[in-house]
N, C-alpha and C. Protein backbone atom coordinates (compact mmCIF):
# COMPACT_ATOMS: atom_id res chain seq x y z
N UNK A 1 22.29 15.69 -23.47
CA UNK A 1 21.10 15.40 -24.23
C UNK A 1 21.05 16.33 -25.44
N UNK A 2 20.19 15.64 -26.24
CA UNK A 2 20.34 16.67 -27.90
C UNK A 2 19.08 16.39 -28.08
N UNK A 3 18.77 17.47 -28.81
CA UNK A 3 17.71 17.35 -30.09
C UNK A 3 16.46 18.12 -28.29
N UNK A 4 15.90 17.49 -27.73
CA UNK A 4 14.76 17.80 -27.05
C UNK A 4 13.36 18.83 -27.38
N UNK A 5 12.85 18.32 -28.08
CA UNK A 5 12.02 18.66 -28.60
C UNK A 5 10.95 17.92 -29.53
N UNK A 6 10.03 18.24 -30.05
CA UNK A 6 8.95 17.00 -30.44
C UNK A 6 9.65 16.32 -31.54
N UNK A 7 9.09 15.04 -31.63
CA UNK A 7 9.34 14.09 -32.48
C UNK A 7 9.25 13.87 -33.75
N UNK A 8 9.02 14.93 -34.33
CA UNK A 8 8.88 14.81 -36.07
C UNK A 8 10.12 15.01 -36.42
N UNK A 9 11.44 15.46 -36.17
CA UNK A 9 12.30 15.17 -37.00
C UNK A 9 13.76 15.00 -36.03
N UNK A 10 13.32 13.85 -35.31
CA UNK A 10 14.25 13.65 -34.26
C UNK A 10 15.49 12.89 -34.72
N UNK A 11 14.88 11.71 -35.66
CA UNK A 11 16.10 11.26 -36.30
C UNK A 11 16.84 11.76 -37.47
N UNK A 12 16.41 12.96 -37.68
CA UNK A 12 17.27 13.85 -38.90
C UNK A 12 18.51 14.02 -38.00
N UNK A 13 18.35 14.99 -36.86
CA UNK A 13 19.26 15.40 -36.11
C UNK A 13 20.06 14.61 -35.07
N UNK A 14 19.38 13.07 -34.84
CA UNK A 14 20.14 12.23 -34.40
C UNK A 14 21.30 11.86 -35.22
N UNK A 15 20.51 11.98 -36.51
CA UNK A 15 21.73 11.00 -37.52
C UNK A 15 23.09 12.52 -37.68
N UNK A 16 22.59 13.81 -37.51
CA UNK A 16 23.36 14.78 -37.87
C UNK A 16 24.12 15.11 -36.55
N UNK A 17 23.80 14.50 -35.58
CA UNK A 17 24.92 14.97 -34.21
C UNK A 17 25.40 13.82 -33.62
N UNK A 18 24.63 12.16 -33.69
CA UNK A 18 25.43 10.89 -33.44
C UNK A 18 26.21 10.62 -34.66
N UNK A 19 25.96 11.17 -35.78
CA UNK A 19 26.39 10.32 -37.05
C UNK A 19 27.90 10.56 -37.10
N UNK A 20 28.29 12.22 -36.29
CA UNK A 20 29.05 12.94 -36.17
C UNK A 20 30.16 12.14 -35.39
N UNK A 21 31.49 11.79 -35.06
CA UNK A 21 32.10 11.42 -33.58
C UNK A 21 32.25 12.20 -32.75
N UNK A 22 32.90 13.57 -33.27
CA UNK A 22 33.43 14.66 -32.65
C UNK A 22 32.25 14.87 -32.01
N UNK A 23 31.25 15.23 -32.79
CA UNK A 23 29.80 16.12 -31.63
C UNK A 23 29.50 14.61 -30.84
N UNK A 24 28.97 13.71 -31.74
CA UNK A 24 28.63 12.21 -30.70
C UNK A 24 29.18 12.25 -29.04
N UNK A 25 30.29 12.24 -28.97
CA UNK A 25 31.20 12.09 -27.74
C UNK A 25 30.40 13.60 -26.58
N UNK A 26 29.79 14.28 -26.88
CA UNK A 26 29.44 15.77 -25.81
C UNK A 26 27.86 14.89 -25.76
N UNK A 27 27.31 13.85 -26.36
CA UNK A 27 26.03 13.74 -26.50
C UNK A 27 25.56 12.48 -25.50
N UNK A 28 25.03 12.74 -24.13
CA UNK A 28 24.71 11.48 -23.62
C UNK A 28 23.34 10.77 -24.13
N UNK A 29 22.50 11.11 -24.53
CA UNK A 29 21.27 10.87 -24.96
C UNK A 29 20.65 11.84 -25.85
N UNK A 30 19.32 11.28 -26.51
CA UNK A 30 18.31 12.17 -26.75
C UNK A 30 16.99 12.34 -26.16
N UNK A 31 17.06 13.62 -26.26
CA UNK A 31 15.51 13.92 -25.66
C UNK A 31 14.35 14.29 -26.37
N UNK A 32 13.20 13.51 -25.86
CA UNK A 32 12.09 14.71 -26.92
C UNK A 32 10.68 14.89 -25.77
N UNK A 33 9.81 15.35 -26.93
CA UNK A 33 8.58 15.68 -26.35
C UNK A 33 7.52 15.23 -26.92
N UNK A 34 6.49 14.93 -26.11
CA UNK A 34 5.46 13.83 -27.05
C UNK A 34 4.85 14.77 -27.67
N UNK A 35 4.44 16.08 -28.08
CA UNK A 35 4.08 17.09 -28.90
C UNK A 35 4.34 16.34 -30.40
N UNK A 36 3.30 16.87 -31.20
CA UNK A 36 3.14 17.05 -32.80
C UNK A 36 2.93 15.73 -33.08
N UNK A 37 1.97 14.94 -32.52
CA UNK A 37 1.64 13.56 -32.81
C UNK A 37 2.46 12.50 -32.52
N UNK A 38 1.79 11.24 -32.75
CA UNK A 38 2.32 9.93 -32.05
C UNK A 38 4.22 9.87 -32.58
N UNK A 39 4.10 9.48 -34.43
CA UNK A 39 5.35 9.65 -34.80
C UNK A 39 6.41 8.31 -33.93
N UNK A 40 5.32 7.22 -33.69
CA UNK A 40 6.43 6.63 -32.56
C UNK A 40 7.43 5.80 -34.11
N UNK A 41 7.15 6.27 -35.25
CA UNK A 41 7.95 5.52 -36.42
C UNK A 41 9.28 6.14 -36.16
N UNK A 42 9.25 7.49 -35.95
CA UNK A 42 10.14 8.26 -35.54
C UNK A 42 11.43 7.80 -34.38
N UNK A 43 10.55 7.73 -33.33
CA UNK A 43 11.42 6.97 -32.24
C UNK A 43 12.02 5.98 -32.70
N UNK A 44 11.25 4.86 -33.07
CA UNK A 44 12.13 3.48 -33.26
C UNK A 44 12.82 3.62 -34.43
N UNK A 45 12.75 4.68 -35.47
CA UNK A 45 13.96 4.56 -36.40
C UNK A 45 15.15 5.37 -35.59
N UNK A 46 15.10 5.79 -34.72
CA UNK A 46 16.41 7.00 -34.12
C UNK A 46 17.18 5.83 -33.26
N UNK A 47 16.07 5.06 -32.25
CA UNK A 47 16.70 3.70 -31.90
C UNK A 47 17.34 2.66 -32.64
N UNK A 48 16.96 2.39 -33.65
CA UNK A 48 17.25 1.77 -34.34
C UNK A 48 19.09 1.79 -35.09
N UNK A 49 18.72 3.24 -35.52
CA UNK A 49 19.89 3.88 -35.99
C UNK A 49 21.21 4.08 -34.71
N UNK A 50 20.78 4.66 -33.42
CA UNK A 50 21.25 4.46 -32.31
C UNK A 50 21.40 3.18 -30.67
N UNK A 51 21.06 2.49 -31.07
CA UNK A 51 20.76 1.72 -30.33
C UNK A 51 21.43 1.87 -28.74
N UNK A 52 22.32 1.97 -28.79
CA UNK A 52 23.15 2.58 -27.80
C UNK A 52 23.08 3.48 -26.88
N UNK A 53 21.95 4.71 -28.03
CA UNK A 53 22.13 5.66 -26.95
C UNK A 53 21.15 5.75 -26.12
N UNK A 54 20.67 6.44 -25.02
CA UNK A 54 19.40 6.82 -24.33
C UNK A 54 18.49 7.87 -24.93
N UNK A 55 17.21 6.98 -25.34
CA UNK A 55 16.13 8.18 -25.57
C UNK A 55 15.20 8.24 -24.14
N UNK A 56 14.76 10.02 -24.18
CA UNK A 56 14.70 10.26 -22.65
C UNK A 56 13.23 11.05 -23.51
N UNK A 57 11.86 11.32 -22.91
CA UNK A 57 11.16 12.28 -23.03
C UNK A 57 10.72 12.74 -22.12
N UNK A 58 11.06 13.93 -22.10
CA UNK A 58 11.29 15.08 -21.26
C UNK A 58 10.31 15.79 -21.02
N UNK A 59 8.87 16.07 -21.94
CA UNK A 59 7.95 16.67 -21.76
C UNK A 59 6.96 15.91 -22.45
N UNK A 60 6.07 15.77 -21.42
CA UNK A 60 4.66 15.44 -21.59
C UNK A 60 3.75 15.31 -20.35
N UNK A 61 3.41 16.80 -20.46
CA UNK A 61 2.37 17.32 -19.45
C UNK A 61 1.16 17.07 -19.23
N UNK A 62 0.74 16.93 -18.79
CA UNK A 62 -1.18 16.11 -18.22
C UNK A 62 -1.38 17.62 -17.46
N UNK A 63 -2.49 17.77 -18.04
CA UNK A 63 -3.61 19.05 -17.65
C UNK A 63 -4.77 18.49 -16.63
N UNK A 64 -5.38 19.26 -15.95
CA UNK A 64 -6.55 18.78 -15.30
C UNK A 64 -7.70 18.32 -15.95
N UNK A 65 -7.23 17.60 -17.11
CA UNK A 65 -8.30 16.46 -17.82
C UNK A 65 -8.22 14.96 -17.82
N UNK A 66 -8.86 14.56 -17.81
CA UNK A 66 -9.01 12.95 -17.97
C UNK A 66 -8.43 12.71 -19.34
N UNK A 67 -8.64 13.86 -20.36
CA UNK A 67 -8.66 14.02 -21.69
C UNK A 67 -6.94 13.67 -21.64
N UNK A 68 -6.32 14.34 -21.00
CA UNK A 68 -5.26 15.10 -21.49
C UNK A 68 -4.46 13.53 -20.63
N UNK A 69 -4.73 13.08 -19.67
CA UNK A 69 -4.20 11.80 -18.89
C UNK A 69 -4.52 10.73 -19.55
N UNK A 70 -5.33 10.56 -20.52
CA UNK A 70 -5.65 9.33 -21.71
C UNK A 70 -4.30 9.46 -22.62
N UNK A 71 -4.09 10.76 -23.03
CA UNK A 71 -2.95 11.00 -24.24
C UNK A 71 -1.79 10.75 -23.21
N UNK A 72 -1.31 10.89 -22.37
CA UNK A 72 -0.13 10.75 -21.66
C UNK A 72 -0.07 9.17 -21.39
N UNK A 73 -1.24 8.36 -21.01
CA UNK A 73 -1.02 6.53 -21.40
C UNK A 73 -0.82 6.33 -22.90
N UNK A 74 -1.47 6.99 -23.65
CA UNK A 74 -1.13 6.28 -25.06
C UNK A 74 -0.19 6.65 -25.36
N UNK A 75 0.81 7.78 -24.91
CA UNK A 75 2.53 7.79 -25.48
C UNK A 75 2.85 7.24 -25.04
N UNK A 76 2.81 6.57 -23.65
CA UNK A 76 3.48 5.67 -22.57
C UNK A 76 3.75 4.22 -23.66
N UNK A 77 2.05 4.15 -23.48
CA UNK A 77 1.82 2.59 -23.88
C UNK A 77 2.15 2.54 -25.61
N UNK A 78 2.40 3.30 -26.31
CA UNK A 78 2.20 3.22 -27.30
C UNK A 78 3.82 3.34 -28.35
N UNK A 79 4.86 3.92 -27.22
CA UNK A 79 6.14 4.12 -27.61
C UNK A 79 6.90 2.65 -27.87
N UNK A 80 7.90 2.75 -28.98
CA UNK A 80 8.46 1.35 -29.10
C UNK A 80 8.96 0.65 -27.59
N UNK A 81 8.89 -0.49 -27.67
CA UNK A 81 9.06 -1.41 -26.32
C UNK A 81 11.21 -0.95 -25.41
N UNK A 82 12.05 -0.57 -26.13
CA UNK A 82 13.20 -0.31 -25.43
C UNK A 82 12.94 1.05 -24.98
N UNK A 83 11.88 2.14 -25.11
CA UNK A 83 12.17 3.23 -25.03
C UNK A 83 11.10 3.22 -23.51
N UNK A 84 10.10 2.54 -23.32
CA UNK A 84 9.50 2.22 -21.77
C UNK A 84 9.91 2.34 -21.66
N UNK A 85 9.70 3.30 -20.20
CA UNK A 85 10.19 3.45 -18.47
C UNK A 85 10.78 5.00 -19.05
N UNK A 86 11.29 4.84 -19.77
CA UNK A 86 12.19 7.17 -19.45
C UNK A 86 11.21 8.00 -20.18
N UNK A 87 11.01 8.41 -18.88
CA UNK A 87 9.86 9.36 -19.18
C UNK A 87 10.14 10.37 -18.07
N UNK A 88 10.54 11.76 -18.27
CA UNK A 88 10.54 12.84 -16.84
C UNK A 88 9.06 13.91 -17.29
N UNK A 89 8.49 14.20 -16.99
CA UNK A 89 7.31 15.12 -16.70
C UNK A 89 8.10 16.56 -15.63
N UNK A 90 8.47 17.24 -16.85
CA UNK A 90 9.21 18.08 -15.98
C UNK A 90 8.43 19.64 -15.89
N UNK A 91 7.03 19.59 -16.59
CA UNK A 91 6.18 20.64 -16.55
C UNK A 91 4.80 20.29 -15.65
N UNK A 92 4.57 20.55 -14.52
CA UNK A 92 3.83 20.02 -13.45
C UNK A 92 3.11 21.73 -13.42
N UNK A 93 4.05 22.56 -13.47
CA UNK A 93 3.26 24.20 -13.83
C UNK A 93 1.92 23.92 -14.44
N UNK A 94 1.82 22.90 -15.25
CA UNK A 94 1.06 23.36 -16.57
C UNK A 94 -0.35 23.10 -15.85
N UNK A 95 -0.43 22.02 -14.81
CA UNK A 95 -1.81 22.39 -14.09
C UNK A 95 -2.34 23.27 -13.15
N UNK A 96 -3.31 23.75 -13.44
CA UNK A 96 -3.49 25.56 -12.86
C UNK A 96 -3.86 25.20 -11.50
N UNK A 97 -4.81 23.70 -11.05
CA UNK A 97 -5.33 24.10 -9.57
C UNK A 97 -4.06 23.23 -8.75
N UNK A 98 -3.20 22.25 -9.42
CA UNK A 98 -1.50 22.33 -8.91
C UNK A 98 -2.26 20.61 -8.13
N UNK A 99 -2.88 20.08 -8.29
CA UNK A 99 -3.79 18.61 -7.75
C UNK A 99 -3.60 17.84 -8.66
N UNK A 100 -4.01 16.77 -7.72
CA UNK A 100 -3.57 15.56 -8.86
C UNK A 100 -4.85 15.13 -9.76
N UNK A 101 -4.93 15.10 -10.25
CA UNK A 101 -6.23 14.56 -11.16
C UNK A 101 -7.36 13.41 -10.52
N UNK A 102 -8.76 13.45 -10.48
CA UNK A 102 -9.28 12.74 -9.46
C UNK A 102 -10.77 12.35 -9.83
């Protein structure tokens, strides 16, 4: 995976490490994080440009708010239609009483 990190300049560095062959070939996917706004123009131009490869987002944490579980459906629902379904939530730390929201 490359790039992992928020989405404002995901397809700079897509185009600078897929555009590549030599680096391309070490690169199974990209990853990001729904951090620094929606930007889903972002995504679907990196798809676009990549079609091939797997975009994966890797972080997007839900807090013990309703607040914070509204923003985690609207990246869901709101990401271009090939990039549904990969989604890992790999920061579960980030809620302090460690429960599921209720």
């Amino acid at each position: 995976m490359i790039w992992d990190h928020n989405k404002d300049l995901i397809v700079n560095w897509a185009k600078v490490i897929l555009g590549d062959a030599n680096a391309a070939k070490y690169a199974w996917g990209v990853a990001y994080h729904r951090y620094a706004g929606d930007l889903f123009d972002s995504l679907s131009a990196t798809h676009d440009a990549f079609p091939n490869t797997p975009m994966v987002a890797t972080e997007c944490s839900v807090r013990d708010t309703w607040a914070e579980a509204e923003r985690m459906a609207h990246e869901i629902i709101g990401r271009p239609q090939p990039l549904v379904g990969r989604l890992f939530n790999v920061e579960p730390h980030h809620r302090p009483s460690g429960r599921p929201l209720s």
